[in-house]
C-alpha atoms as a PDB file:
ATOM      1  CA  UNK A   1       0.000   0.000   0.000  1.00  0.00           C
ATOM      2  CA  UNK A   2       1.228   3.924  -0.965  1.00  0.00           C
ATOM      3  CA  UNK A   3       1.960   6.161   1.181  1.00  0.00           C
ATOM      4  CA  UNK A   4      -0.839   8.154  -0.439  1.00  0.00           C
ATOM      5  CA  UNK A   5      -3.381   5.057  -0.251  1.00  0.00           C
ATOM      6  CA  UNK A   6      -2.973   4.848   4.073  1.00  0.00           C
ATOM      7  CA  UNK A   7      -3.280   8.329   4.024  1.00  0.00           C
ATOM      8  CA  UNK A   8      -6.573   7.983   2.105  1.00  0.00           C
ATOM      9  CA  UNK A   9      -7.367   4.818   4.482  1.00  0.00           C
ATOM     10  CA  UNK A  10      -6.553   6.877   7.520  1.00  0.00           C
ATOM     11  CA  UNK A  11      -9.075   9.504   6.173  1.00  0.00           C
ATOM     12  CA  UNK A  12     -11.971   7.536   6.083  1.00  0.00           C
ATOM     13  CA  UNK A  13     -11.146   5.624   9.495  1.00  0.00           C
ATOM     14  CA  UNK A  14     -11.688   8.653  11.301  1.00  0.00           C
ATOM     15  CA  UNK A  15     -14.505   9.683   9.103  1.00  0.00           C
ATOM     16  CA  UNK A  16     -15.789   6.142   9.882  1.00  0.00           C
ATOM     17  CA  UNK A  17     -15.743   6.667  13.553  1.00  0.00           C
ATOM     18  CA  UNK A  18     -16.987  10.286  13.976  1.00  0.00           C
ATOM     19  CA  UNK A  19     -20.131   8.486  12.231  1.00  0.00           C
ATOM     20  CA  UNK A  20     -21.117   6.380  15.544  1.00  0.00           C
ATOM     21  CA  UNK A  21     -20.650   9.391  17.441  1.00  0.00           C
ATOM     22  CA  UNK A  22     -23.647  11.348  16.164  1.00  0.00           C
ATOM     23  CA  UNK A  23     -26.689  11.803  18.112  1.00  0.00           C
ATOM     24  CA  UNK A  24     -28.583  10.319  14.988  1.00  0.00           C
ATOM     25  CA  UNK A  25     -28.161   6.832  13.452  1.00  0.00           C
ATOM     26  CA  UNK A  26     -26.478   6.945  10.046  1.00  0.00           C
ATOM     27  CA  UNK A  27     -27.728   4.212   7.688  1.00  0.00           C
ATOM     28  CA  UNK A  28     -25.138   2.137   6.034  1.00  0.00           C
ATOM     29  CA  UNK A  29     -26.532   0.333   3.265  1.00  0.00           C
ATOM     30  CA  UNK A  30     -24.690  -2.758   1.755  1.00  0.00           C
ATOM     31  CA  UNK A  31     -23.707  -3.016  -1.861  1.00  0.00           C
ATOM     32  CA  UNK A  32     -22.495  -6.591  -3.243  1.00  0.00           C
ATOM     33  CA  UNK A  33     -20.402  -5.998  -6.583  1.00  0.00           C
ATOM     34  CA  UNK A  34     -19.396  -2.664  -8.083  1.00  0.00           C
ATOM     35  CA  UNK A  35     -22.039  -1.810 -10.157  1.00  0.00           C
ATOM     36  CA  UNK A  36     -24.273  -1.500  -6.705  1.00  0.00           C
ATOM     37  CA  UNK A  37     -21.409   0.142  -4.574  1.00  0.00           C
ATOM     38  CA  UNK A  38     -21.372   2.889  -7.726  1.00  0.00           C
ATOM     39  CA  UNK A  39     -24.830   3.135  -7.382  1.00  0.00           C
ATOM     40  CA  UNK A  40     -25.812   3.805  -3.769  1.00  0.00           C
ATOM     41  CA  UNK A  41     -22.063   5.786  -3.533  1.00  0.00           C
ATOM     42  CA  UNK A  42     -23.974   8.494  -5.842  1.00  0.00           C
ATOM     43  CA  UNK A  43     -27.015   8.502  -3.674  1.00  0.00           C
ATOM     44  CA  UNK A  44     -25.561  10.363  -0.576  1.00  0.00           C
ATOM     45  CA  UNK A  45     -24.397   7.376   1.652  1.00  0.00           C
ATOM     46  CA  UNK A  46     -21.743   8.461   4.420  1.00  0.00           C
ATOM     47  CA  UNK A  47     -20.410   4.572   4.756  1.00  0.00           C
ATOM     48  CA  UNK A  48     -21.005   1.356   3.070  1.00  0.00           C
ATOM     49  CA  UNK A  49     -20.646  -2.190   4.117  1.00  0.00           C
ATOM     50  CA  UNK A  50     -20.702  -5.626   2.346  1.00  0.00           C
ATOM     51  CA  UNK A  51     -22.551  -8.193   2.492  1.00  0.00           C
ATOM     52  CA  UNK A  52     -22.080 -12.188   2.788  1.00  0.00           C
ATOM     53  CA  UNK A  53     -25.584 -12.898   1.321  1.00  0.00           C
ATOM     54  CA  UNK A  54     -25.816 -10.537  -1.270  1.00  0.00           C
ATOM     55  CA  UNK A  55     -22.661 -11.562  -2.581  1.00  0.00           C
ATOM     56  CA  UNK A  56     -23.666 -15.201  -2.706  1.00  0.00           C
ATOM     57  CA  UNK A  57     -26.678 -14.205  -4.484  1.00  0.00           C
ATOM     58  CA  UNK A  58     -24.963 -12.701  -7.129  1.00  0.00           C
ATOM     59  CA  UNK A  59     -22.732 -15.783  -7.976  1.00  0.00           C
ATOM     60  CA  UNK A  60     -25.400 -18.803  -7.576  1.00  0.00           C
ATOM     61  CA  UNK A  61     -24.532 -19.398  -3.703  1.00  0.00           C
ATOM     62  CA  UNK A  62     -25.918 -19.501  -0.693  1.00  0.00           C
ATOM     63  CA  UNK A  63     -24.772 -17.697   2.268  1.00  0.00           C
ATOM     64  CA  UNK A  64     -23.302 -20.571   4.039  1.00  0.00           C
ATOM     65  CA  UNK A  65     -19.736 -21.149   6.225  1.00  0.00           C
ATOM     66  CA  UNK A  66     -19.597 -23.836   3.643  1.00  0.00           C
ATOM     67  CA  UNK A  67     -20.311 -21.818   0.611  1.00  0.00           C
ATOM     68  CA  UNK A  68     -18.525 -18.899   0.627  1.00  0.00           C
ATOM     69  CA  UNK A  69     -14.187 -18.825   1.700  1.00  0.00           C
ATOM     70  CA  UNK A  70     -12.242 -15.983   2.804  1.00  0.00           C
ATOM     71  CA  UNK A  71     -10.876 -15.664  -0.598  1.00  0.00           C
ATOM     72  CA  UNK A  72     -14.075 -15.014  -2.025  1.00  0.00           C
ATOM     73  CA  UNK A  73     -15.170 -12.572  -0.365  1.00  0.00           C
ATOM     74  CA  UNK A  74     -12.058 -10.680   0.837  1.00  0.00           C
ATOM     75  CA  UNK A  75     -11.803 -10.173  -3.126  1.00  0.00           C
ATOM     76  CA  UNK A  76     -15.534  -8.900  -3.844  1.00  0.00           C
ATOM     77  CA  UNK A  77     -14.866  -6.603  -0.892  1.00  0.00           C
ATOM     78  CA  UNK A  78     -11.714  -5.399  -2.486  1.00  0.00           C
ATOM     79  CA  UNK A  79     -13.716  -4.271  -5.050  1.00  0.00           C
ATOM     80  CA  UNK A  80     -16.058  -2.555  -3.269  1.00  0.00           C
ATOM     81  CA  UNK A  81     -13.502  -0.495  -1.529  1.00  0.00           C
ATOM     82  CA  UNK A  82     -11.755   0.124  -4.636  1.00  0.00           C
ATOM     83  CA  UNK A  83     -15.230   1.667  -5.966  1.00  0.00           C
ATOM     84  CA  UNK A  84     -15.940   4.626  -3.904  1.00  0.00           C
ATOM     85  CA  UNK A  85     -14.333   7.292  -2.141  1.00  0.00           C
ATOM     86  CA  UNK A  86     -16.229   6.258   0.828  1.00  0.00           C
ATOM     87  CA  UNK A  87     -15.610   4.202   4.027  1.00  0.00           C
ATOM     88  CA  UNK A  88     -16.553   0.404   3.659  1.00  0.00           C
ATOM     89  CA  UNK A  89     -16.911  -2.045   6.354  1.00  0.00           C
ATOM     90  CA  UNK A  90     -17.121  -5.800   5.472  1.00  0.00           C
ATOM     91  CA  UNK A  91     -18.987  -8.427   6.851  1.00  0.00           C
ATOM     92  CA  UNK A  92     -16.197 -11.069   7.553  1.00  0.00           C
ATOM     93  CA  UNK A  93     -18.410 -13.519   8.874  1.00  0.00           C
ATOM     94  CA  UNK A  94     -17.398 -15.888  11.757  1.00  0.00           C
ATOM     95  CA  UNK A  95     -13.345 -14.452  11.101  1.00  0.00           C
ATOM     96  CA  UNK A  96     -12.982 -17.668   8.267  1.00  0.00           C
ATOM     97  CA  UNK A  97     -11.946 -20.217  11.129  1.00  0.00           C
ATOM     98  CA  UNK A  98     -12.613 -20.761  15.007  1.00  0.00           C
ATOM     99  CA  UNK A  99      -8.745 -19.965  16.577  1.00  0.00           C
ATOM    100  CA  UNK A 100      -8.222 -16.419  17.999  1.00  0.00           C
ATOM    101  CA  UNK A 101      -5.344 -16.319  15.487  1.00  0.00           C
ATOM    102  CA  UNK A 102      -7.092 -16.742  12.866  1.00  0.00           C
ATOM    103  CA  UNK A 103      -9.483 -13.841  13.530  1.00  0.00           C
ATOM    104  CA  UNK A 104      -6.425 -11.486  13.876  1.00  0.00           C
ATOM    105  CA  UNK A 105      -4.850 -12.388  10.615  1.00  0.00           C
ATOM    106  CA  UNK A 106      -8.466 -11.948   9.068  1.00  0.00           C
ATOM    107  CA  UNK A 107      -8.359  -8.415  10.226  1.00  0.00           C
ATOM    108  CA  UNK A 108      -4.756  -7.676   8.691  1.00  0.00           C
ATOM    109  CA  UNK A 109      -6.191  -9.236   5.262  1.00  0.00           C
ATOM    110  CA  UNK A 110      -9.464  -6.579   5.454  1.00  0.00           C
ATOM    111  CA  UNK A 111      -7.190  -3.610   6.337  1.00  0.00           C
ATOM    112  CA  UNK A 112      -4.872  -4.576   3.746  1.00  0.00           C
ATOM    113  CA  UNK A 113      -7.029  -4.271   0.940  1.00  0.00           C
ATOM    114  CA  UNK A 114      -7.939  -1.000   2.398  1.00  0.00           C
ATOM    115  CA  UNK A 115     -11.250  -1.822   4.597  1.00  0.00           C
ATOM    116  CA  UNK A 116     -11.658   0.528   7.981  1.00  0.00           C
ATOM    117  CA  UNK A 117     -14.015  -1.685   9.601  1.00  0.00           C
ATOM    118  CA  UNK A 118     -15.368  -5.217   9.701  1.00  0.00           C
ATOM    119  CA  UNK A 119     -17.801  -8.002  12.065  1.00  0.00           C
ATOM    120  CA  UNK A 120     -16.853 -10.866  13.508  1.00  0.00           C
ATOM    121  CA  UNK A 121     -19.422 -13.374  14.940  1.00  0.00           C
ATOM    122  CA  UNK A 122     -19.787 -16.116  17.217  1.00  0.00           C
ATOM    123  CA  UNK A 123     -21.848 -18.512  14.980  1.00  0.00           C
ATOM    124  CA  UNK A 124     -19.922 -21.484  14.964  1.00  0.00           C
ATOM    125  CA  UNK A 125     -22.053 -22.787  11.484  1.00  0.00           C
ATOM    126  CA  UNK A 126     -22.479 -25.990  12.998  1.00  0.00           C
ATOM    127  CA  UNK A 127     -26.081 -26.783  13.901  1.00  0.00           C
ATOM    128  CA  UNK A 128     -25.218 -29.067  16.739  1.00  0.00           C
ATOM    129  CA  UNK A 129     -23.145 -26.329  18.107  1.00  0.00           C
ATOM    130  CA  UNK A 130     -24.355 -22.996  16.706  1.00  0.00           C
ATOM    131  CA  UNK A 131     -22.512 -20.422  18.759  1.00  0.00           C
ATOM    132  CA  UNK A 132     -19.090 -20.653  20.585  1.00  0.00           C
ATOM    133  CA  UNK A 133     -18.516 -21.030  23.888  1.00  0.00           C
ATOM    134  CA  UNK A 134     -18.248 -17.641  25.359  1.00  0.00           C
ATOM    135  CA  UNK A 135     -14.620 -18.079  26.348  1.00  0.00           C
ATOM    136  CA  UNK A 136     -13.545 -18.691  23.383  1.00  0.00           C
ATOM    137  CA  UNK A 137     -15.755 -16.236  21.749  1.00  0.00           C
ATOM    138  CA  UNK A 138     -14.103 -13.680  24.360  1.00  0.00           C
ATOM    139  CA  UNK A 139     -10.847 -14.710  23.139  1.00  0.00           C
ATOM    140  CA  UNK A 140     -11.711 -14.133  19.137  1.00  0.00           C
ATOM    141  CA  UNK A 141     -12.968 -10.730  19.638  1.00  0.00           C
ATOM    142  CA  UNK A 142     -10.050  -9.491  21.675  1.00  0.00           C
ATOM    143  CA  UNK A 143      -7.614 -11.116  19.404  1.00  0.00           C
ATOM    144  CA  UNK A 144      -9.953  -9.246  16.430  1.00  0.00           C
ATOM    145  CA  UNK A 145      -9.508  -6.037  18.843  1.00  0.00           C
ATOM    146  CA  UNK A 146      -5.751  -6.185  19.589  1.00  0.00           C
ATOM    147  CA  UNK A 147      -5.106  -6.383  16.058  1.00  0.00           C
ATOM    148  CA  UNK A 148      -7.728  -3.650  14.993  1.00  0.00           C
ATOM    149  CA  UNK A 149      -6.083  -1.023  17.533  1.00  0.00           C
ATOM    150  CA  UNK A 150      -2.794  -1.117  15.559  1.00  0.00           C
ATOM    151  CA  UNK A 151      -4.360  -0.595  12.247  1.00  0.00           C
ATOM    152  CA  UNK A 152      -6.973   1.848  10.898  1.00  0.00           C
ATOM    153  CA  UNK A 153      -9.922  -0.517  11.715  1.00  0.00           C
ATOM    154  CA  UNK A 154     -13.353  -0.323  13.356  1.00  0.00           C
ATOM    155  CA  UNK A 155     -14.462  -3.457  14.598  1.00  0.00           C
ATOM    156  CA  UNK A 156     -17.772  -5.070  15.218  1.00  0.00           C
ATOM    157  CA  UNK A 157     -18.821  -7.687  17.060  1.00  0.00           C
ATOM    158  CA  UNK A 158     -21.239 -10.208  16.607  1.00  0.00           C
ATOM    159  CA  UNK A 159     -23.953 -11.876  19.078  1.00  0.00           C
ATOM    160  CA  UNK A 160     -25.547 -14.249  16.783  1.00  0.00           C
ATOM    161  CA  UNK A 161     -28.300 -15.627  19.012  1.00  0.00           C
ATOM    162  CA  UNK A 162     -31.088 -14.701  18.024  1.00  0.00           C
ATOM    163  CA  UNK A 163     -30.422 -16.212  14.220  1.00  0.00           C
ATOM    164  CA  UNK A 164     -30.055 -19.496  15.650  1.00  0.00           C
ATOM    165  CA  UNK A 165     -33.008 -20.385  17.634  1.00  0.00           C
ATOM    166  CA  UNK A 166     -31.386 -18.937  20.801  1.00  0.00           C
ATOM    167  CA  UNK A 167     -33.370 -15.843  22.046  1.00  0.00           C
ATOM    168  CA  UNK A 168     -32.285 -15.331  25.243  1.00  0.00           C
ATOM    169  CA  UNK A 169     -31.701 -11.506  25.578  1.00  0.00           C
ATOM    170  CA  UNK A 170     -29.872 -12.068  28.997  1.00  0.00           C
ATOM    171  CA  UNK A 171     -26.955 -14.352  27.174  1.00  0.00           C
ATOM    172  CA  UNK A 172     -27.019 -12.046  24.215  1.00  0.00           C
ATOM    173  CA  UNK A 173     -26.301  -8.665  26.611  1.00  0.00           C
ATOM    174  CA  UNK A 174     -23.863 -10.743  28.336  1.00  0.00           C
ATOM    175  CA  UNK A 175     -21.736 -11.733  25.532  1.00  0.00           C
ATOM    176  CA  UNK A 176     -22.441  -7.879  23.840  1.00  0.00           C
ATOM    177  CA  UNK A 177     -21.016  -6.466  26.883  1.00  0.00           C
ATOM    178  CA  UNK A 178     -18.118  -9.361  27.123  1.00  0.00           C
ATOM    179  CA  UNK A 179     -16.691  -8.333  23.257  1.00  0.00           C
ATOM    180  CA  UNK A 180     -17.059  -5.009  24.470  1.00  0.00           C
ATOM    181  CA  UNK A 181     -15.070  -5.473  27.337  1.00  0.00           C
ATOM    182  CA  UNK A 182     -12.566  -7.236  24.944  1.00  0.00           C
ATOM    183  CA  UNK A 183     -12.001  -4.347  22.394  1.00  0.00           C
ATOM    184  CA  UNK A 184     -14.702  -4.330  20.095  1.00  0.00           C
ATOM    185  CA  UNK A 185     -15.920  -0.919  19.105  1.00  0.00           C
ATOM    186  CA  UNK A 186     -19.475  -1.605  17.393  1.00  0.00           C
ATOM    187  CA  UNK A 187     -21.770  -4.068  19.084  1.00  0.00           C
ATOM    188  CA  UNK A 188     -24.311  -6.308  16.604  1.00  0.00           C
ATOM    189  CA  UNK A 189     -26.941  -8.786  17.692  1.00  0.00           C
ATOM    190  CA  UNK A 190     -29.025  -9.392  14.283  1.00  0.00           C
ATOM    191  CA  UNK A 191     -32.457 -10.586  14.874  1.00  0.00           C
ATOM    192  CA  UNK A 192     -33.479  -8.761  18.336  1.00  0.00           C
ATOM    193  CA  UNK A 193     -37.433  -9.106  17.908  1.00  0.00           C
ATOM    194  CA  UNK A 194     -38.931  -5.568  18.923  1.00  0.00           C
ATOM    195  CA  UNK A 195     -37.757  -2.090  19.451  1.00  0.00           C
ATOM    196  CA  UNK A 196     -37.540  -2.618  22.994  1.00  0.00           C
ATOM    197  CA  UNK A 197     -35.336  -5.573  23.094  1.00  0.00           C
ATOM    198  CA  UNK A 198     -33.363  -2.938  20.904  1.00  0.00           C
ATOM    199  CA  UNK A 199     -33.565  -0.325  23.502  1.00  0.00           C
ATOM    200  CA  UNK A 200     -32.705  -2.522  26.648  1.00  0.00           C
ATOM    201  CA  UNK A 201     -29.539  -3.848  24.682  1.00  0.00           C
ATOM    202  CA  UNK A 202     -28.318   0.216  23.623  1.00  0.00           C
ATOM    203  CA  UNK A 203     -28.894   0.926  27.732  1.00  0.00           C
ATOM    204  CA  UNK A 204     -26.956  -2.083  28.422  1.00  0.00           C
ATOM    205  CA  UNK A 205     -23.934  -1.469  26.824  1.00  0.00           C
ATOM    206  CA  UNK A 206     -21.106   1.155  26.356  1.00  0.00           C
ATOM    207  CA  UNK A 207     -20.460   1.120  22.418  1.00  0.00           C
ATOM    208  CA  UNK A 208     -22.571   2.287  19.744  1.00  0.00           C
ATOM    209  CA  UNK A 209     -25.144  -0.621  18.456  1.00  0.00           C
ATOM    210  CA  UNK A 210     -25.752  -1.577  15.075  1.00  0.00           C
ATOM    211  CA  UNK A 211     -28.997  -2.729  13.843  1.00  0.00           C
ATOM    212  CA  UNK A 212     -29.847  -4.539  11.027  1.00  0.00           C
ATOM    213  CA  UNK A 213     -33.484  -3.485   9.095  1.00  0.00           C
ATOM    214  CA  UNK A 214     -35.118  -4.684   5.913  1.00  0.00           C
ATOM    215  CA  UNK A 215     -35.353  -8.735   7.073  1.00  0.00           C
ATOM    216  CA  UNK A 216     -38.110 -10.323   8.101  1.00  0.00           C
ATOM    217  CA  UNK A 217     -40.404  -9.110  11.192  1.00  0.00           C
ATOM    218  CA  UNK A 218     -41.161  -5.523  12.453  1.00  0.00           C
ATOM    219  CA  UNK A 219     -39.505  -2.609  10.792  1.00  0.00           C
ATOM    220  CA  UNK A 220     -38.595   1.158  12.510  1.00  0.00           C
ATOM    221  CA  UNK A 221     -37.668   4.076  10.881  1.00  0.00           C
ATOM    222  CA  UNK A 222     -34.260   5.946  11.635  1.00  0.00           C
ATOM    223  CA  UNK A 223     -35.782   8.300  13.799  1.00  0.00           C
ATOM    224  CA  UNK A 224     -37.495   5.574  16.286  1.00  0.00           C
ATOM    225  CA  UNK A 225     -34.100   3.507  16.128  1.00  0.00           C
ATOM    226  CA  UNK A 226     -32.070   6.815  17.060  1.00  0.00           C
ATOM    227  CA  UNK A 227     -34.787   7.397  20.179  1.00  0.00           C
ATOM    228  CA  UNK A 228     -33.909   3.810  21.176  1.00  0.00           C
ATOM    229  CA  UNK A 229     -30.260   4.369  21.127  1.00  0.00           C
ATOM    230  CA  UNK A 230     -29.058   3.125  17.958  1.00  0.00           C
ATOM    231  CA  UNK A 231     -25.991   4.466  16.081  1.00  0.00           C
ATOM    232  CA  UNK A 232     -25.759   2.757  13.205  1.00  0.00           C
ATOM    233  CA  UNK A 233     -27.807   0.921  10.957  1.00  0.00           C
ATOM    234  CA  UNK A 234     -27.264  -2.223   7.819  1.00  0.00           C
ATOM    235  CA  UNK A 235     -29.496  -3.718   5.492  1.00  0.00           C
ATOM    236  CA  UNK A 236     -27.825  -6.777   5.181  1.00  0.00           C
ATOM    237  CA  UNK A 237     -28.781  -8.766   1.566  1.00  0.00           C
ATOM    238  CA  UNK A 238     -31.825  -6.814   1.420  1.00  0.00           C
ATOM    239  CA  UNK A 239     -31.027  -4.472  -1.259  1.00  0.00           C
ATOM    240  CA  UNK A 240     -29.721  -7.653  -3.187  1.00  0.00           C
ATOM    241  CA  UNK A 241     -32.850  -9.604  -2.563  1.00  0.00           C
ATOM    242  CA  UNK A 242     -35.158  -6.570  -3.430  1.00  0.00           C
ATOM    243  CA  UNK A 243     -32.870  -6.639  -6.589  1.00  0.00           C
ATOM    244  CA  UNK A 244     -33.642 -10.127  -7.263  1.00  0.00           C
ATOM    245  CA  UNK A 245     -37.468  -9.267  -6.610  1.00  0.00           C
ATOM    246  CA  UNK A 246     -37.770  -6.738  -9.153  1.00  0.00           C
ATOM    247  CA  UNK A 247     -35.747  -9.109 -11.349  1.00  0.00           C
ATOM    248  CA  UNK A 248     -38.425 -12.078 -10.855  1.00  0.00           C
ATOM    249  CA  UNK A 249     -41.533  -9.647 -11.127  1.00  0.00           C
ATOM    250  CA  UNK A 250     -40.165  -8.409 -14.480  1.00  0.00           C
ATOM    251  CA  UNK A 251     -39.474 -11.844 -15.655  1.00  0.00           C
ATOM    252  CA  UNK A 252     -42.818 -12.599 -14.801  1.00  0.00           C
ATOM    253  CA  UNK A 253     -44.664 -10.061 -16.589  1.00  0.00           C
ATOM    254  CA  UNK A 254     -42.807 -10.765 -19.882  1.00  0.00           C
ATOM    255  CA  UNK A 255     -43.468 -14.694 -19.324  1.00  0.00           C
ATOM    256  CA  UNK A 256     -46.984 -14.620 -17.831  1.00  0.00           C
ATOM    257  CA  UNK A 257     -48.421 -11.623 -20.296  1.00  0.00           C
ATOM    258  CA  UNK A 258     -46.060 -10.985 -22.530  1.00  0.00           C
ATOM    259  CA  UNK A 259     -45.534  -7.282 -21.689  1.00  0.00           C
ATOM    260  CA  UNK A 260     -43.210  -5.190 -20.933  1.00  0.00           C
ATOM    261  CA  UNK A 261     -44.448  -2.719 -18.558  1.00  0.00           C
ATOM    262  CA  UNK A 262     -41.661  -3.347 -15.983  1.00  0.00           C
ATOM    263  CA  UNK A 263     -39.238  -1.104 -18.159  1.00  0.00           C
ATOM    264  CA  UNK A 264     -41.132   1.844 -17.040  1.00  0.00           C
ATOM    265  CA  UNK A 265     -39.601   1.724 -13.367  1.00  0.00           C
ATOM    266  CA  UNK A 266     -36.150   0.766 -14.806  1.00  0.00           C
ATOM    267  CA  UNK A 267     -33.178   2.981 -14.199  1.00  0.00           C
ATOM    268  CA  UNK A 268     -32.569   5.086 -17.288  1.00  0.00           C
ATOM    269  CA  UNK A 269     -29.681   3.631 -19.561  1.00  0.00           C
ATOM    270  CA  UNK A 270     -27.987   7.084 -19.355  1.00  0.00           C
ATOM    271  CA  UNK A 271     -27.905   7.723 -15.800  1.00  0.00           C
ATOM    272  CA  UNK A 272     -26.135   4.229 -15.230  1.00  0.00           C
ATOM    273  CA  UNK A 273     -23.630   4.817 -18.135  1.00  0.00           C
ATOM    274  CA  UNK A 274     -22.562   7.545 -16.115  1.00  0.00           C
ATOM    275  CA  UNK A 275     -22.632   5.658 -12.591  1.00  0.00           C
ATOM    276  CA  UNK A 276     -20.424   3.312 -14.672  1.00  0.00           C
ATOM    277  CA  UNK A 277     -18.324   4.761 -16.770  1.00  0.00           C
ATOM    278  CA  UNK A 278     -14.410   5.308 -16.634  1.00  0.00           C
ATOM    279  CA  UNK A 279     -14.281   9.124 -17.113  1.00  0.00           C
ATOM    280  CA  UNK A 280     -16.873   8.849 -13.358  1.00  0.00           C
ATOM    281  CA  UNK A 281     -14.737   6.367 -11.982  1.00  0.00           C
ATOM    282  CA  UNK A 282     -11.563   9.234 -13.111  1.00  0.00           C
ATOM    283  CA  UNK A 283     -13.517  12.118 -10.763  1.00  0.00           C
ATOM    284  CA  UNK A 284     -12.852  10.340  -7.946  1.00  0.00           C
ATOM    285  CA  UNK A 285      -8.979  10.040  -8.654  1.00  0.00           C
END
């Protein structure tokens, strides 16, 4: 990396951070190949961050531990980074292996490629054994955390309870406030059910919370998520899978009637040329 290029990453770590100190959630949405990241870049977005599932989507997968390796998607959110002037965070699922080390060399690989931020969880992806013992998911985030605090890298930790038929609140508080004690800077438990399980886990801890919207069950605008003491909020695959809906819904118009109404909603050809093309990708430069 150029001198100029950690200067550049250095710039949008601390523009990263200052973001979670706002009295106001900031949305981050999550692009999964260029063409998106160009996309919702242009739209006003302060931060993006990747996502597993979209990704997957986009190359016949499914967003599975056994699906998807490090290599993958360390290289689709290379590109990401590479396609905006803006801060990107990656979703770096369970740290690509269970040993503390391996978390911590996972972390060099994101900031290498010129990430400021990035999740770990403590799904385990086995079924019989969904989510680490807390020990040794104590030990992953600080290793995570020990490693972060010598780069320029924001990281989040994961409670993954509640997306694998475990919805205890208690445990999930008590291992958000464990990887908090342990280093992490952003705390994440996807899934909480209501906006007060969201509000007891913001009182409960020290760090700003994440929250993820646009998945199944209730949804709350960015004003009643700031009230409850959110900071920052993801979307997950959702942008990917509304994608995909539109997609299916067009298809199905020109199969089942053979019209083509759907082009009316379409993005115009010109304004994506632009999103897309090299002399836009030069501006940035």
């Amino acid at each position: 990396m150029s001198l100029r290029e950690r200067m550049d990453q250095d710039k949008k770590f601390e523009a990263f951070r200052s973001l979670h100190h706002r009295t106001e959630a900031f949305v981050m949405p999550n692009p999964w190949d260029v063409g998106s990241t160009r996309l919702l870049a242009s739209l006003g977005f302060e931060a993006l961050a990747t996502t597993s599932a979209g990704y997957a989507f986009s190359v016949g997968k499914r967003d599975s531990f056994a699906g998807l390796s490090r290599d993958e998607l360390i290289a689709n959110a290379a590109q990401i980074a590479g396609a905006c002037d803006l801060p990107v965070s990656a979703d770096l699922e369970d740290g690509f292996g269970r040993a503390p080390e391996t978390c911590a060399d996972t972390i060099r690989i994101a900031s290498g490629i010129g990430l400021v931020g990035g999740s770990i969880e403590d799904a385990t992806g086995n079924p019989d054994e969904p989510i680490f013992d807390l020990a040794l998911a104590v030990e992953r985030i600080r290793a995570a955390a020990e490693t972060a605090a010598a780069l320029p890298f924001f990281l989040t930790a994961r409670a993954e309870n509640y997306l694998w038929g475990r919805p205890d609140l208690k445990d999930t508080i008590k291992r958000l406030q464990a990887f908090s004690e342990a280093g992490a800077n952003v705390l994440y438990a996807p899934g909480l059910p209501d906006i007060e399980a969201i509000r007891t886990v913001c009182r409960e801890v020290d760090k700003p919370v994440n929250v993820v919207m646009g998945l199944s069950g209730q949804s709350y605008s960015v004003a009643e998520l700031s009230e409850a003491g959110v900071r920052r909020i993801s979307v997950g695959g959702s942008l990917a899978r509304a994608a995909f809906g539109a997609l299916k819904r067009a298809a199905e118009e020109v199969r089942g009637s053979g019209t083509f109404e759907y082009a009316q909603d379409a993005i115009p050809d010109a304004v994506l040329a632009s999103l897309m093309s090299q002399d836009h990708c030069a501006e940035r430069d």
